[in-house]
Protein backbone atom coordinates (compact mmCIF):
# COMPACT_ATOMS: atom_id res chain seq x y z
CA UNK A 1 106.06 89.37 93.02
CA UNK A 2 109.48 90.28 94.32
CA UNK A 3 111.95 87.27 93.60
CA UNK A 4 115.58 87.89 94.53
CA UNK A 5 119.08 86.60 95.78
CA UNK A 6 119.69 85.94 99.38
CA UNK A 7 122.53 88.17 99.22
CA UNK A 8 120.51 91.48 98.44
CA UNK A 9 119.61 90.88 102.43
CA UNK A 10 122.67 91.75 103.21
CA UNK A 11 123.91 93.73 100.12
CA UNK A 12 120.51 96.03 99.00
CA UNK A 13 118.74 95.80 102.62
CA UNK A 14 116.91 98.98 102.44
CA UNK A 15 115.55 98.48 99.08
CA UNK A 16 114.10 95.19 100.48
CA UNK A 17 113.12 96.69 103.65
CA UNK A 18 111.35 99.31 101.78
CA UNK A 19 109.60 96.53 99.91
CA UNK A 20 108.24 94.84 102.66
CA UNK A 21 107.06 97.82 104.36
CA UNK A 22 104.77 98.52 101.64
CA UNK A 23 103.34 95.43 102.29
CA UNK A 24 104.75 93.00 99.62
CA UNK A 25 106.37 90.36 100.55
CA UNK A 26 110.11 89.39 99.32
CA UNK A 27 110.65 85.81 98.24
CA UNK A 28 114.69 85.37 98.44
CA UNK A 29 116.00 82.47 96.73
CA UNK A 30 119.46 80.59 97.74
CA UNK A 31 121.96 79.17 93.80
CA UNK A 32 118.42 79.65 92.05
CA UNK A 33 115.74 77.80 94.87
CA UNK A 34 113.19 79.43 97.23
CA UNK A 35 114.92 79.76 100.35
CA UNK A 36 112.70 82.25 102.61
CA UNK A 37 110.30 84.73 102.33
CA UNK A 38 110.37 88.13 104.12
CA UNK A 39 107.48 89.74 105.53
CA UNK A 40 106.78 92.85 107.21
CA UNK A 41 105.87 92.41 111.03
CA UNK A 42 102.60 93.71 110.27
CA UNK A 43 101.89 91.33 107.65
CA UNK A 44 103.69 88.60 109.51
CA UNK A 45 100.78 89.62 112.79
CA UNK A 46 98.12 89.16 110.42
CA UNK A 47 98.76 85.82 108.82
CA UNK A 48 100.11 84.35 112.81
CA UNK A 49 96.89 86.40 114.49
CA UNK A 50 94.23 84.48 111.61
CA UNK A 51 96.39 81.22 112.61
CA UNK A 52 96.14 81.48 116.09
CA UNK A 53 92.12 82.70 115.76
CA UNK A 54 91.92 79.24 113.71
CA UNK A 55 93.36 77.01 116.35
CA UNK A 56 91.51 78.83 119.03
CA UNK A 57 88.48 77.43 117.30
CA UNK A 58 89.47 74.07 116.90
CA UNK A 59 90.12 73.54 120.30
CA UNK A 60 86.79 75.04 121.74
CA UNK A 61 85.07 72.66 119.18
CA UNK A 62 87.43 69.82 120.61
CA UNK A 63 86.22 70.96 123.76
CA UNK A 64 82.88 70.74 123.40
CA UNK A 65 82.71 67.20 121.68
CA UNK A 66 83.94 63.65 121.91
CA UNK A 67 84.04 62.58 118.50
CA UNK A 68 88.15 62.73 117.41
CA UNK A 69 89.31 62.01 113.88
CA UNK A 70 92.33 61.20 112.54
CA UNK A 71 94.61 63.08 110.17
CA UNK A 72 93.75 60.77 107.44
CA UNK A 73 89.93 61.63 107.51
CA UNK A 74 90.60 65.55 108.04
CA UNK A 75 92.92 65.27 105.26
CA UNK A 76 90.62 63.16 102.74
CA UNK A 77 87.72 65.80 104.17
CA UNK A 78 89.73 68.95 102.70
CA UNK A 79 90.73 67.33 99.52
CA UNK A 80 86.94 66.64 98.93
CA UNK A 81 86.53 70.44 99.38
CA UNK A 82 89.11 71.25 97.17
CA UNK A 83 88.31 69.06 94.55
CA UNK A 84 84.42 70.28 94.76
């Protein structure tokens, strides 16, 4: 895992830019917190493209019923799962 300073963006950019084109991502923390994560494009396409392939889904099943529930039950649903 590649934790570093904001300012390597600007001040080591191609060491970070070589980093993320190898596919790792670079977690860049802001006086010691997590303050943004960089990604390659092609690894930022493949987490957005399984996102948008997700909500696709949701809305044809939306589509093809009437039964609606509310963020509390899909919540309490997926913490079930989890806790399985």
């Amino acid at each position: 895992m590649q934790i570093r300073p904001v300012s390597d963006l600007r001040n080591k950019f191609p060491k970070i830019e070589h980093i993320v084109n190898e596919g790792q991502p670079v977690y860049l923390t802001k006086n010691g917190y997590g303050s943004m994560v960089v990604l390659s494009l092609e690894q930022y396409s493949l987490l957005s493209e399984d996102i948008e392939r997700k909500l696709e889904q949701a809305d044809f099943q939306a589509a093809s019923t009437k039964e609606r529930l509310t963020h509390s039950q899909v919540f309490d649903a997926v913490r079930k799962l989890i806790d399985e």
